[in-house]
C-alpha atoms as a PDB file:
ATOM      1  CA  UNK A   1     -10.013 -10.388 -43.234  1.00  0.00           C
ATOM      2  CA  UNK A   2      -8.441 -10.663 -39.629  1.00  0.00           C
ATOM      3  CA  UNK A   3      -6.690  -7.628 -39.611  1.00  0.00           C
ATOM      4  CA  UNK A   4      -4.359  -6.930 -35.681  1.00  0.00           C
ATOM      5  CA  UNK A   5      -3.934  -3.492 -34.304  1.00  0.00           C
ATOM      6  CA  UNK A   6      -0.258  -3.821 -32.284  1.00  0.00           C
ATOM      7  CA  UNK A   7      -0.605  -1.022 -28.956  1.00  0.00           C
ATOM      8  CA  UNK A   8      -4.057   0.165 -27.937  1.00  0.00           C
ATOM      9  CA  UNK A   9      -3.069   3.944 -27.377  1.00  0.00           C
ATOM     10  CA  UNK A  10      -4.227   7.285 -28.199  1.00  0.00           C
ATOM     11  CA  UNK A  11      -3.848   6.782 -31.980  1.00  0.00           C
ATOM     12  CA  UNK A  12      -5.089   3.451 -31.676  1.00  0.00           C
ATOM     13  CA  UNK A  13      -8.695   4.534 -29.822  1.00  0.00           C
ATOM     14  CA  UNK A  14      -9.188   7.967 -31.512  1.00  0.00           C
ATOM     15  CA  UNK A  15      -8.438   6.924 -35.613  1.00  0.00           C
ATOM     16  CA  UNK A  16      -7.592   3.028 -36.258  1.00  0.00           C
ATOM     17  CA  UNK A  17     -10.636   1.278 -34.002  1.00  0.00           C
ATOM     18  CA  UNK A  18     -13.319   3.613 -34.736  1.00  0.00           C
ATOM     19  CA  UNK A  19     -13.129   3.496 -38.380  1.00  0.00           C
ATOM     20  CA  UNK A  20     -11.646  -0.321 -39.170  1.00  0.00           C
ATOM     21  CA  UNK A  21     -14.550  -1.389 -36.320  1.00  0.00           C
ATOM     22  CA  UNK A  22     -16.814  -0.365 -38.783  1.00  0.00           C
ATOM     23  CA  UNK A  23     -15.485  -2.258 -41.285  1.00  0.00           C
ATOM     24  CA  UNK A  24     -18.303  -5.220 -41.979  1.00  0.00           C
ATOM     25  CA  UNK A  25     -15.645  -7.645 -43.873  1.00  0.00           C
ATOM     26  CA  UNK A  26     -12.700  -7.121 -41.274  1.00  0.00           C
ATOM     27  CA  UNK A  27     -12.431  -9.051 -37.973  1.00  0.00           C
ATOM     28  CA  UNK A  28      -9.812  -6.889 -35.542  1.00  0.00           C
ATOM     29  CA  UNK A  29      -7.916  -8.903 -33.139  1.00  0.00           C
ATOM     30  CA  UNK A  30      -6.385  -6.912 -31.028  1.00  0.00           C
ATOM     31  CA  UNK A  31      -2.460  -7.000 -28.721  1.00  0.00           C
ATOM     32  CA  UNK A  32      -1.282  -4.575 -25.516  1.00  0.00           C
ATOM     33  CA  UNK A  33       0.563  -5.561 -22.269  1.00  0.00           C
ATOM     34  CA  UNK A  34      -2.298  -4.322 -20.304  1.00  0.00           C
ATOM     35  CA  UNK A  35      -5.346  -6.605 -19.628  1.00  0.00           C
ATOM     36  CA  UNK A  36      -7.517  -3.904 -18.222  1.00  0.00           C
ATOM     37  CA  UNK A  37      -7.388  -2.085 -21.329  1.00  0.00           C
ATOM     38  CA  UNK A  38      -7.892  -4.952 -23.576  1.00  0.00           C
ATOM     39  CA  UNK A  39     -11.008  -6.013 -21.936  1.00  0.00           C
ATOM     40  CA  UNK A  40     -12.466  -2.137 -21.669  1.00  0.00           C
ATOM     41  CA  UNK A  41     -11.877  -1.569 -25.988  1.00  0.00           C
ATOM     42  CA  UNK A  42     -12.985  -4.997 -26.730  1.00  0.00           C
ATOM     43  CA  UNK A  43     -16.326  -4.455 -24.782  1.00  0.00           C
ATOM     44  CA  UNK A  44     -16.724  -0.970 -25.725  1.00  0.00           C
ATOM     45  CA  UNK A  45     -16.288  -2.262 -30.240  1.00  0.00           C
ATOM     46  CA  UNK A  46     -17.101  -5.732 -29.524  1.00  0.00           C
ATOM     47  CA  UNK A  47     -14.164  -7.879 -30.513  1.00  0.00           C
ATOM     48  CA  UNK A  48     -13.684 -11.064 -29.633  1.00  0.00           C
ATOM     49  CA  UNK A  49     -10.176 -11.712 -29.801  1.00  0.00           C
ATOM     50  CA  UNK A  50      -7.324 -10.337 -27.830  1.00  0.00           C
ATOM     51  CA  UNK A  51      -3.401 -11.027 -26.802  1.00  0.00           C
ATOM     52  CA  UNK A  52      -0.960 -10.160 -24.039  1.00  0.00           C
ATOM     53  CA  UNK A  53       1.042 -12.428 -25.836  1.00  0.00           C
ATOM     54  CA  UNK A  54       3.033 -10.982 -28.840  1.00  0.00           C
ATOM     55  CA  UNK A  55       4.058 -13.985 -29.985  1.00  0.00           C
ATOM     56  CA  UNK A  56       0.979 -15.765 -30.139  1.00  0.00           C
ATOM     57  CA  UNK A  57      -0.597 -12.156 -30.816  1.00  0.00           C
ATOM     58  CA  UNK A  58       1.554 -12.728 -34.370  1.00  0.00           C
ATOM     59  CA  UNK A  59       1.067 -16.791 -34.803  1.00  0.00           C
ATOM     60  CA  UNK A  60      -2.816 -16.375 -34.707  1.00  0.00           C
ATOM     61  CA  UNK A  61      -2.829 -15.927 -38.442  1.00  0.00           C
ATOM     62  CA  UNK A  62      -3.641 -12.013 -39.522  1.00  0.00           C
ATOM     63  CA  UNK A  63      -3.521 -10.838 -42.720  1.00  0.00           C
ATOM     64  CA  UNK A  64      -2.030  -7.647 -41.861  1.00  0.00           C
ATOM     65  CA  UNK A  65      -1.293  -5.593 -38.523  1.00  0.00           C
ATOM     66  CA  UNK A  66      -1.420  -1.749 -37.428  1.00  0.00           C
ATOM     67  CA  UNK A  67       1.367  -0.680 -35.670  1.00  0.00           C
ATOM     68  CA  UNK A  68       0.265   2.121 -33.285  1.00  0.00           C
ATOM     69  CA  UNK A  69       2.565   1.364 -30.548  1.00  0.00           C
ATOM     70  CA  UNK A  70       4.977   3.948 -29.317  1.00  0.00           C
ATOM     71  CA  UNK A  71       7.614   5.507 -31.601  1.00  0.00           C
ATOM     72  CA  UNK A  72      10.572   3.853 -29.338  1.00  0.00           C
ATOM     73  CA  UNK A  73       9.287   0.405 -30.008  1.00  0.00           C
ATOM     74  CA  UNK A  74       8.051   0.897 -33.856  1.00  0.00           C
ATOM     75  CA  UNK A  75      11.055  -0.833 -35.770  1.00  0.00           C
ATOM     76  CA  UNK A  76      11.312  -3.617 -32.906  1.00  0.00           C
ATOM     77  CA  UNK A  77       7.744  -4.466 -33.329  1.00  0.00           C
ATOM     78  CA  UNK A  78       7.417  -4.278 -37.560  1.00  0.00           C
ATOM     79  CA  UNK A  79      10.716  -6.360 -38.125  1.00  0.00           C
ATOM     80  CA  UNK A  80       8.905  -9.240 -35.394  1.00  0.00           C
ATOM     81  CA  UNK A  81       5.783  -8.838 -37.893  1.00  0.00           C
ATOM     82  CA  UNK A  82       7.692  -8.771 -41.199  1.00  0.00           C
ATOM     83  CA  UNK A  83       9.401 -11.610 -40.129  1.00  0.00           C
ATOM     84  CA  UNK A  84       6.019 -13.476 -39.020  1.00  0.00           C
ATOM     85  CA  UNK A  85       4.880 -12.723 -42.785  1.00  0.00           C
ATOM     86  CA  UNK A  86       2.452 -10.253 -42.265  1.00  0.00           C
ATOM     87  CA  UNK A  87       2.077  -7.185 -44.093  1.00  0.00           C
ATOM     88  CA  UNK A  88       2.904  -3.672 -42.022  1.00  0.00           C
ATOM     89  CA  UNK A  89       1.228  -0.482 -41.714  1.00  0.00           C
ATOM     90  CA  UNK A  90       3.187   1.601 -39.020  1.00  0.00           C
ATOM     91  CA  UNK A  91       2.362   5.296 -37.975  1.00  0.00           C
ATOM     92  CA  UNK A  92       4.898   7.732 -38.866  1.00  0.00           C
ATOM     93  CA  UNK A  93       7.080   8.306 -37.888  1.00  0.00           C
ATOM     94  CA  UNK A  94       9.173   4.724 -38.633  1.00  0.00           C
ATOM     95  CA  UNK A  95      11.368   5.562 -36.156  1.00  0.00           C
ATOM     96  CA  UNK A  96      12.574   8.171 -33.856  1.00  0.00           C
ATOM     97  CA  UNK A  97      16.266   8.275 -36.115  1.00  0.00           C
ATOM     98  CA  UNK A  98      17.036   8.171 -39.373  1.00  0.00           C
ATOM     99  CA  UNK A  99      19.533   5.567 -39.279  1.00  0.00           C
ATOM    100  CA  UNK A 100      16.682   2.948 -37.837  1.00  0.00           C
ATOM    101  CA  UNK A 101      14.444   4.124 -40.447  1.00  0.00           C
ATOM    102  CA  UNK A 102      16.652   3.186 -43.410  1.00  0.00           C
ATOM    103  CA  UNK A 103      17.525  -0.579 -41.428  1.00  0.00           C
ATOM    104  CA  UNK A 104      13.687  -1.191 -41.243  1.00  0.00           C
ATOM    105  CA  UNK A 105      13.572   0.043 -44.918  1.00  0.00           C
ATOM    106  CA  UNK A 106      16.076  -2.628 -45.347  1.00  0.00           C
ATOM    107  CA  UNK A 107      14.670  -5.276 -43.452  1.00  0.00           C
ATOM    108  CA  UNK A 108      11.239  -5.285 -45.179  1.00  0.00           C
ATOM    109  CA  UNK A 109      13.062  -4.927 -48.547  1.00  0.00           C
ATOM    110  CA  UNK A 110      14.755  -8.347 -48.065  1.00  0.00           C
ATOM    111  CA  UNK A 111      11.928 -10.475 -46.588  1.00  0.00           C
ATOM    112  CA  UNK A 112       9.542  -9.047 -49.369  1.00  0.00           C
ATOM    113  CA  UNK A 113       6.864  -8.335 -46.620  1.00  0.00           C
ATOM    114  CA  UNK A 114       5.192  -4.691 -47.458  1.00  0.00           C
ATOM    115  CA  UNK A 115       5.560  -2.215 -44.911  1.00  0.00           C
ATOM    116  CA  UNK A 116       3.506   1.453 -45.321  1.00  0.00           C
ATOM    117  CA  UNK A 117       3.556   4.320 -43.518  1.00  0.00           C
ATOM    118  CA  UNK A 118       0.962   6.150 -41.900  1.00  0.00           C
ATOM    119  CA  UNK A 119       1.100  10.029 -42.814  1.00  0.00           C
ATOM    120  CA  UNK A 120      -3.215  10.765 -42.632  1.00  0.00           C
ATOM    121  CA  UNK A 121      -2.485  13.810 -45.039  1.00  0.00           C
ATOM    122  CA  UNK A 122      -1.999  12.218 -48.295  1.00  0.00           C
ATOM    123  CA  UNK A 123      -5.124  10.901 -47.997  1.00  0.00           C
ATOM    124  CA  UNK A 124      -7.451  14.411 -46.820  1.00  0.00           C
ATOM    125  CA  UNK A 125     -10.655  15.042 -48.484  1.00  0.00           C
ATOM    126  CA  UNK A 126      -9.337  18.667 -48.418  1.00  0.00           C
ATOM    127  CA  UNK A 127      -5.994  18.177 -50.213  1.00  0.00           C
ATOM    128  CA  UNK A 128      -7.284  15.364 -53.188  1.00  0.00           C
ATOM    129  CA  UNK A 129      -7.986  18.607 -55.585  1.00  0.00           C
ATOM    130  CA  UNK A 130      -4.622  19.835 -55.410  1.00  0.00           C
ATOM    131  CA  UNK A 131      -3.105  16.731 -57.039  1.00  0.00           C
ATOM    132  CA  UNK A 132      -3.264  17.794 -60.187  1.00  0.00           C
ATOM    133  CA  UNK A 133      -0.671  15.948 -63.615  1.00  0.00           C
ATOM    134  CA  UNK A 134       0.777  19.141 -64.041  1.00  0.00           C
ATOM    135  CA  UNK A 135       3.621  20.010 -60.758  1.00  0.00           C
ATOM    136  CA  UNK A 136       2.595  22.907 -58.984  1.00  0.00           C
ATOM    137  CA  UNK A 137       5.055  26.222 -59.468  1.00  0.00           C
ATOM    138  CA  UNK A 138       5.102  26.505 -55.901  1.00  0.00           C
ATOM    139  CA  UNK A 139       3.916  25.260 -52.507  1.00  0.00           C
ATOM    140  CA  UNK A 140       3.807  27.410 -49.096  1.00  0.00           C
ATOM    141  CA  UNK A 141       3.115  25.511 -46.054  1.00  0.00           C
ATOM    142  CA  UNK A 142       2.313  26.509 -42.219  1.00  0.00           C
ATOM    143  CA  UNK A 143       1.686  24.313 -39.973  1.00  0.00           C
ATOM    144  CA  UNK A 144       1.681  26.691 -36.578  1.00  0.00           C
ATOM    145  CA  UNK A 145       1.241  25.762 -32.700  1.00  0.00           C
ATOM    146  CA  UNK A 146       0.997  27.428 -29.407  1.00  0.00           C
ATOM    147  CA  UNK A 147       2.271  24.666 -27.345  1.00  0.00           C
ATOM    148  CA  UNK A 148       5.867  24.265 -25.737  1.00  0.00           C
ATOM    149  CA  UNK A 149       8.982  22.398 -27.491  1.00  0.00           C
ATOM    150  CA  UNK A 150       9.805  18.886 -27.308  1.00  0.00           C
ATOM    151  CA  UNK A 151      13.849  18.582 -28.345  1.00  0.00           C
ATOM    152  CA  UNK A 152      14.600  19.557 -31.364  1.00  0.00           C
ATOM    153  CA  UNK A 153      14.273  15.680 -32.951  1.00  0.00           C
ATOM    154  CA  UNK A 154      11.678  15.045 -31.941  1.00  0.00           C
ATOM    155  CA  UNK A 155       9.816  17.805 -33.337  1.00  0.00           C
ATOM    156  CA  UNK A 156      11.228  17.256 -36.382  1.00  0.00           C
ATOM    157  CA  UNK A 157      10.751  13.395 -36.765  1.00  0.00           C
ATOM    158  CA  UNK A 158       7.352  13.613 -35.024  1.00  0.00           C
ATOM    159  CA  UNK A 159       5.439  16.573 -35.941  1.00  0.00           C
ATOM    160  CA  UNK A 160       7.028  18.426 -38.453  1.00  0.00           C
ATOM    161  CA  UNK A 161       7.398  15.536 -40.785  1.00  0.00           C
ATOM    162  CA  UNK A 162       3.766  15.672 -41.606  1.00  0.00           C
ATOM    163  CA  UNK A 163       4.996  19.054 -43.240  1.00  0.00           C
ATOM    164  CA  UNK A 164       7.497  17.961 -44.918  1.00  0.00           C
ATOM    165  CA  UNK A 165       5.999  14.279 -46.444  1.00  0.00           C
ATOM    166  CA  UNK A 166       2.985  16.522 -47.149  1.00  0.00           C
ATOM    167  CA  UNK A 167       4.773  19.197 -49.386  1.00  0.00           C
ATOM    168  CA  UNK A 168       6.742  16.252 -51.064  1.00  0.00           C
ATOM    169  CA  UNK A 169       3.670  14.974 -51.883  1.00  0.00           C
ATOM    170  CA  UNK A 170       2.072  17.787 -53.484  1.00  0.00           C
ATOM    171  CA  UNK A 171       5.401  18.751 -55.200  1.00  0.00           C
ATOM    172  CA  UNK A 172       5.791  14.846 -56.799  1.00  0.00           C
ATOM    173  CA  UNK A 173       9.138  15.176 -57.411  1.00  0.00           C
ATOM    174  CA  UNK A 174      11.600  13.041 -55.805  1.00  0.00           C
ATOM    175  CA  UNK A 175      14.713  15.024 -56.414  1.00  0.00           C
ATOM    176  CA  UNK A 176      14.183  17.612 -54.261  1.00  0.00           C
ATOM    177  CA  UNK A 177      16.861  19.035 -51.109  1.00  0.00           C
ATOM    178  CA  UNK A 178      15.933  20.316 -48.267  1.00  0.00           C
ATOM    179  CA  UNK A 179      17.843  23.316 -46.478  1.00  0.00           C
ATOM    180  CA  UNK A 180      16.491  24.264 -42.926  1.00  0.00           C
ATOM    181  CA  UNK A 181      16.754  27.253 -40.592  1.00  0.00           C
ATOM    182  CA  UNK A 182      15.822  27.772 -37.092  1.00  0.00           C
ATOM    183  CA  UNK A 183      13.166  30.423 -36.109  1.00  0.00           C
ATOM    184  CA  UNK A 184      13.919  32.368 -33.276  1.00  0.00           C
ATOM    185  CA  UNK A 185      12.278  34.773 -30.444  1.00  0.00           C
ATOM    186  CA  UNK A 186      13.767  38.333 -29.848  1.00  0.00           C
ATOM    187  CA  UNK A 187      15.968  36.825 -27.279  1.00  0.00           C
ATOM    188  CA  UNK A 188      17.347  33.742 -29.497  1.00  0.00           C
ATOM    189  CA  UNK A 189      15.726  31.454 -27.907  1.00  0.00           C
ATOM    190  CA  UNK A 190      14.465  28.486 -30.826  1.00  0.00           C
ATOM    191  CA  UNK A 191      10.779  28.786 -31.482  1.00  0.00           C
ATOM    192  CA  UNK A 192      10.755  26.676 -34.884  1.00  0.00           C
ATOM    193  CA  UNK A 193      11.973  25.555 -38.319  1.00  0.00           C
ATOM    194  CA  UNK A 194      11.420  26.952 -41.883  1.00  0.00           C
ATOM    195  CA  UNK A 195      12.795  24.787 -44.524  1.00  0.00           C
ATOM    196  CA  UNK A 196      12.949  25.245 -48.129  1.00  0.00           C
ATOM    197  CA  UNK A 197      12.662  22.133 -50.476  1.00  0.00           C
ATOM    198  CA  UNK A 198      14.243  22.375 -53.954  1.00  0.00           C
ATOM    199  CA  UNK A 199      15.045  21.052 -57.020  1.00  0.00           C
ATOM    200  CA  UNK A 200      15.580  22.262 -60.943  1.00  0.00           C
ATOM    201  CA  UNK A 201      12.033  22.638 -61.149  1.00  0.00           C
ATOM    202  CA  UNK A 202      10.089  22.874 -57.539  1.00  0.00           C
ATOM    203  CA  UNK A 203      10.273  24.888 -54.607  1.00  0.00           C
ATOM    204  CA  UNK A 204       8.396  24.860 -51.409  1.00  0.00           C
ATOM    205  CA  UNK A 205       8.778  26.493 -48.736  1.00  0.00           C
ATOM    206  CA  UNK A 206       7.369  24.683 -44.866  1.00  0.00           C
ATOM    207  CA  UNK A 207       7.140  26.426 -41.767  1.00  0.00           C
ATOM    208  CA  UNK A 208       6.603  25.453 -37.967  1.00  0.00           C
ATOM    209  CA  UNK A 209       6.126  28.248 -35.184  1.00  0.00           C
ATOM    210  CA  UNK A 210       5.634  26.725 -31.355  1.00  0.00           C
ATOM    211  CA  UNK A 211       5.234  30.652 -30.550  1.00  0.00           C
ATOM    212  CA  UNK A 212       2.539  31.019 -32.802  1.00  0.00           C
ATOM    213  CA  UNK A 213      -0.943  33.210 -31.767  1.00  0.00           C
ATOM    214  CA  UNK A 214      -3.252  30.451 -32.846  1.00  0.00           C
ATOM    215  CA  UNK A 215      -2.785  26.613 -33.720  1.00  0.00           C
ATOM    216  CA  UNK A 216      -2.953  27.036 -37.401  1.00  0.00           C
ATOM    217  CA  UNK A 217      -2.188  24.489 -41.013  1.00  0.00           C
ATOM    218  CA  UNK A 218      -2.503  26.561 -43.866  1.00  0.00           C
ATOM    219  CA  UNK A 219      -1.438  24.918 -47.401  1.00  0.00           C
ATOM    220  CA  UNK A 220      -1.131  27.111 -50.846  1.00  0.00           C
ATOM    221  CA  UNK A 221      -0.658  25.597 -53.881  1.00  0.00           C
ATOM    222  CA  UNK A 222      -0.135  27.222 -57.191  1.00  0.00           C
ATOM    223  CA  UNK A 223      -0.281  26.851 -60.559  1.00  0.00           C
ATOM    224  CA  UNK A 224       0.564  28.416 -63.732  1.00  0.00           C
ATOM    225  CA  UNK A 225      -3.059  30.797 -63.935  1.00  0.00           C
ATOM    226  CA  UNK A 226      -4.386  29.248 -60.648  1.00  0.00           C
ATOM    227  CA  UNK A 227      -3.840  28.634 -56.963  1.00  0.00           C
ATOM    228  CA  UNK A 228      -5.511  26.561 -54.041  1.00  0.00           C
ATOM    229  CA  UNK A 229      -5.204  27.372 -50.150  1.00  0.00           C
ATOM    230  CA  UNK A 230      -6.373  24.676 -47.772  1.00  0.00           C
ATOM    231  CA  UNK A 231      -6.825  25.963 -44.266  1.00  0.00           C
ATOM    232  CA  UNK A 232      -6.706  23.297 -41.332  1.00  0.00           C
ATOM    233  CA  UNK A 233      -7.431  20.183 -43.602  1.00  0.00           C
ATOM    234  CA  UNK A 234     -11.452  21.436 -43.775  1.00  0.00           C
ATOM    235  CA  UNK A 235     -11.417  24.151 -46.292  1.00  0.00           C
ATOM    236  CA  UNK A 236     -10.524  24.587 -50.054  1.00  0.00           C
ATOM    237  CA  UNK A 237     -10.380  27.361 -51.680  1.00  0.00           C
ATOM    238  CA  UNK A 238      -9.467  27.577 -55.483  1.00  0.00           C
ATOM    239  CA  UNK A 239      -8.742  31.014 -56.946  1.00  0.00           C
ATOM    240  CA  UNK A 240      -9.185  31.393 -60.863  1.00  0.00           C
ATOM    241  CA  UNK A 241      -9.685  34.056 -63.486  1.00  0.00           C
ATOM    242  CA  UNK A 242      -9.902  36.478 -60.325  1.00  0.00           C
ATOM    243  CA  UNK A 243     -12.914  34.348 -58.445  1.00  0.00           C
ATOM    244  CA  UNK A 244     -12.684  32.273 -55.769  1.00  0.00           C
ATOM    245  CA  UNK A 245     -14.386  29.317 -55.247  1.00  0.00           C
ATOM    246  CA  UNK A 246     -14.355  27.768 -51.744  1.00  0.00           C
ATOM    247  CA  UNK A 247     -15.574  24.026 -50.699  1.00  0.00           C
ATOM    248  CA  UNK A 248     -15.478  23.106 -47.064  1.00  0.00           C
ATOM    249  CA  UNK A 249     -15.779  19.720 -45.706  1.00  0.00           C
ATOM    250  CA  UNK A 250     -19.874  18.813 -44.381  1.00  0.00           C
ATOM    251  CA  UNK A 251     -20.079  19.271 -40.796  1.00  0.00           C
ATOM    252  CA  UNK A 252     -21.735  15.877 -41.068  1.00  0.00           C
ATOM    253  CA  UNK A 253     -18.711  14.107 -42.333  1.00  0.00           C
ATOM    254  CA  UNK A 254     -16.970  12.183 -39.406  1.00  0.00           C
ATOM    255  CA  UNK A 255     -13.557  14.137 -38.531  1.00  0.00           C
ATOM    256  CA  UNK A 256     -11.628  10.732 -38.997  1.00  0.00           C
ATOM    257  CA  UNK A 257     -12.623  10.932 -42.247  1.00  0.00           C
ATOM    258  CA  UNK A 258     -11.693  14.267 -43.134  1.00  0.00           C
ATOM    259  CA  UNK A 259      -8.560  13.963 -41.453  1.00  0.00           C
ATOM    260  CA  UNK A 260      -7.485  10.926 -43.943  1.00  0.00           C
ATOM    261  CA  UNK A 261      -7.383   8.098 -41.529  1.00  0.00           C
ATOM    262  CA  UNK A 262     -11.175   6.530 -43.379  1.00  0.00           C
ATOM    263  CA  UNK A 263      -8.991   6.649 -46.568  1.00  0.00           C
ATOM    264  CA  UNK A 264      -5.794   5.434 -45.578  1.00  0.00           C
ATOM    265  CA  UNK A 265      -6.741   2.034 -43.439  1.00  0.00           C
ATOM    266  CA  UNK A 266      -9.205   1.605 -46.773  1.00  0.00           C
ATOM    267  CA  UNK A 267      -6.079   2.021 -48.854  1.00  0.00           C
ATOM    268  CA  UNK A 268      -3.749  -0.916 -46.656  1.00  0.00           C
ATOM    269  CA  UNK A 269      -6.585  -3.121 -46.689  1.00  0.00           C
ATOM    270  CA  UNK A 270      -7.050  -2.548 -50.554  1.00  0.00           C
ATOM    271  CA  UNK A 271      -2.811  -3.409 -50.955  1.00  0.00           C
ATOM    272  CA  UNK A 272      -3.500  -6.547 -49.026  1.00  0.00           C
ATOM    273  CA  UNK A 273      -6.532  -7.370 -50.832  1.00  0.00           C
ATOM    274  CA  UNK A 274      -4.394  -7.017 -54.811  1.00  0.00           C
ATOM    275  CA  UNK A 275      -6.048  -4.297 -55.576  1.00  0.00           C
ATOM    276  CA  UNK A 276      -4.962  -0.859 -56.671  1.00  0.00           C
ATOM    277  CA  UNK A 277      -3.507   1.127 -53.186  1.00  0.00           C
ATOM    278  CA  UNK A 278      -2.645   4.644 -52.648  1.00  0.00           C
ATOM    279  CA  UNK A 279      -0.580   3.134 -49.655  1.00  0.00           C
ATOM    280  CA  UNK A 280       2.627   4.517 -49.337  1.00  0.00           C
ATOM    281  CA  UNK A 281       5.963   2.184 -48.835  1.00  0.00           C
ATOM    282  CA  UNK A 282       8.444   2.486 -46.330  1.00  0.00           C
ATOM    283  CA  UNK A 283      10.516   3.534 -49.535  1.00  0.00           C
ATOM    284  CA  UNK A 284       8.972   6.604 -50.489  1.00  0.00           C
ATOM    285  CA  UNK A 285       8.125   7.926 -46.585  1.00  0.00           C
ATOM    286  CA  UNK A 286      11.653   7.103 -46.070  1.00  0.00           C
ATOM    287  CA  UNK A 287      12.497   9.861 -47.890  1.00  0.00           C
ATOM    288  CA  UNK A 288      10.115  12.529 -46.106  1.00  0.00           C
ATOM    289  CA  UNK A 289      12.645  10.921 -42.812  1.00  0.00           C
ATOM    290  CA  UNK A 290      15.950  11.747 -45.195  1.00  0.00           C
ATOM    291  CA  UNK A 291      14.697  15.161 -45.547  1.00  0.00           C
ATOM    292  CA  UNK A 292      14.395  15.131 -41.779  1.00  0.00           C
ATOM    293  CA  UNK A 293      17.233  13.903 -40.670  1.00  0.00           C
ATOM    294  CA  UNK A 294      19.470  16.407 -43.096  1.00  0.00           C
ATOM    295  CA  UNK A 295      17.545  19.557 -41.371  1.00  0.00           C
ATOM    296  CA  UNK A 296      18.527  18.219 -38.096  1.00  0.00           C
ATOM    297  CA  UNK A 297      21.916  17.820 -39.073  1.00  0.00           C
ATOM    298  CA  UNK A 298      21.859  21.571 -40.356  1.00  0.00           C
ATOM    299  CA  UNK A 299      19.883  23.020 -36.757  1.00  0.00           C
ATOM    300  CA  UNK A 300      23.263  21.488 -35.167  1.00  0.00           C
ATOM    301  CA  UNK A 301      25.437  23.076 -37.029  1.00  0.00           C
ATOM    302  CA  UNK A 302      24.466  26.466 -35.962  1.00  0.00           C
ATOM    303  CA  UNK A 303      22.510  28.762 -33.806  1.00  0.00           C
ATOM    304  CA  UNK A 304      21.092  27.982 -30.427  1.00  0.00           C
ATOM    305  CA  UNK A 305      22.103  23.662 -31.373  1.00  0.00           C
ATOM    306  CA  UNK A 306      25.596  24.549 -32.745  1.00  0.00           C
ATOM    307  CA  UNK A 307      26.924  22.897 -29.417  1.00  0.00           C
ATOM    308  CA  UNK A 308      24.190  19.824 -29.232  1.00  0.00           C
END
């Protein structure tokens, strides 16, 4: 399966190459503007194939490409690839606006060429116990960093999206609203979001502190008699009948794979392949980037971005 990795990055050298390099039935061709670092990754995994060229990059008959090029250039370089024929996977998020997520949506709709979003956390070791046929009565989620602020859409199309795609995800209801407030220091200055998704019958409620003490992703679930908290995509702990049951990840299982990424190249490659895919469509993360783009409308309506 010639599978083409689009932008040899960070993303692209610390998740897509190590794990699809292992991969004994896929042959990785690879595309980036810079020669240097074409020749360094395909010594260092042994590929054979490379481009400067996009075009040719896209005539020299893949199956299916990662996108892991920067945000700026994602919807430029999936609707040259849709167009080409070949199936998408793009990292998340699709764009760096709303309003060029939903023409991409578009775009892919009306050629008929499959384009899936990259969010790792649907696909955690950590998290698969959680999904559960019954909907959970409520989710809490922290994701917490000591780190300085980007502007303010960027964090929220960029980082805090994982929260919110993640929490739609456990939820699995698709009517939900999201209504967002900004967290601030003692001297007003914005140091995060909370948001609260809702619907008739779900509620969760995401948070993401800058000013935090410790970089921190804590996850609780619960259910009617029973609750789950998943700390930093490792741990699992499942509280029942007043026990507690905890199951953390093997320190011998590879990080990429408890971080999702093993699991969600296996799951494009399975959609390209016919088979049964827990990939998901530009459809369904396209509404995590609704969600999104409505709490950044909100932020500028008041506080410190009332004037933005």
């Amino acid at each position: 399966m010639r599978i083409g990795i689009l932008g040899i990055g960070d993303l692209a050298t610390k998740a897509y190459l190590p794990v699809l390099s292992q991969m004994a039935d896929v042959e990785l061709v690879l595309c980036t503007r810079n020669p240097l670092t074409l020749e360094q990754v395909k010594k260092q995994y042994r590929i054979h194939e490379s481009y400067t060229d996009l075009h040719a990059f896209l005539e020299s008959g893949l199956e299916g490409v990662f996108i892991a090029a920067a945000t700026r250039a994602h919807v430029t370089l999936a609707k040259m690839a849709i167009a080409a024929g070949i199936p998408v996977h793009l990292d998340k998020p699709i764009a760096a606006n709303y309003d060029d997520c939903l023409e991409l949506e578009q775009f892919s709709l009306r050629a008929g060429v499959p384009c899936f979003i990259g969010f790792n956390r649907r696909f955690v070791p950590a998290i698969q116990p959680l999904i559960r046929e019954e909907k959970p009565s409520m989710v809490l989620y922290r994701k917490n960093r000591r780190m300085d602020l980007t502007d303010l859409e960027t964090m929220l199309f960029d980082d805090f999206i994982h929260v919110i795609d993640t929490a739609r995800y456990l939820l699995h209801d698709e009517s939900v609203e999201g209504l967002a407030s900004a967290l601030l220091t003692q001297d007003q200055k914005f140091s995060g979001v909370a948001l609260t998704l809702k619907s008739t019958t779900s509620y969760a409620q995401c948070i993401m502190k800058y000013t935090n003490g410790i970089d921190e992703e804590i996850i609780d679930v619960f259910f009617d008699h029973m609750n789950y908290t998943v700390r930093d995509l490792n741990q699992t702990i499942r509280y029942e009948a007043n026990q507690q049951i905890e199951t953390k990840q093997n320190d011998w299982v590879p990080t990429l794979t408890k971080r999702g990424f093993q699991a969600m190249c296996e799951a494009f490659l399975d959609s390209l392949r016919q088979r049964p895919s827990a990939s998901i469509a530009i459809s369904d993360a396209l509404v995590s980037h609704r969600i999104a783009n409505d709490a950044l409308l909100q932020l500028r309506k008041k506080g410190p971005f009332a004037n933005d």
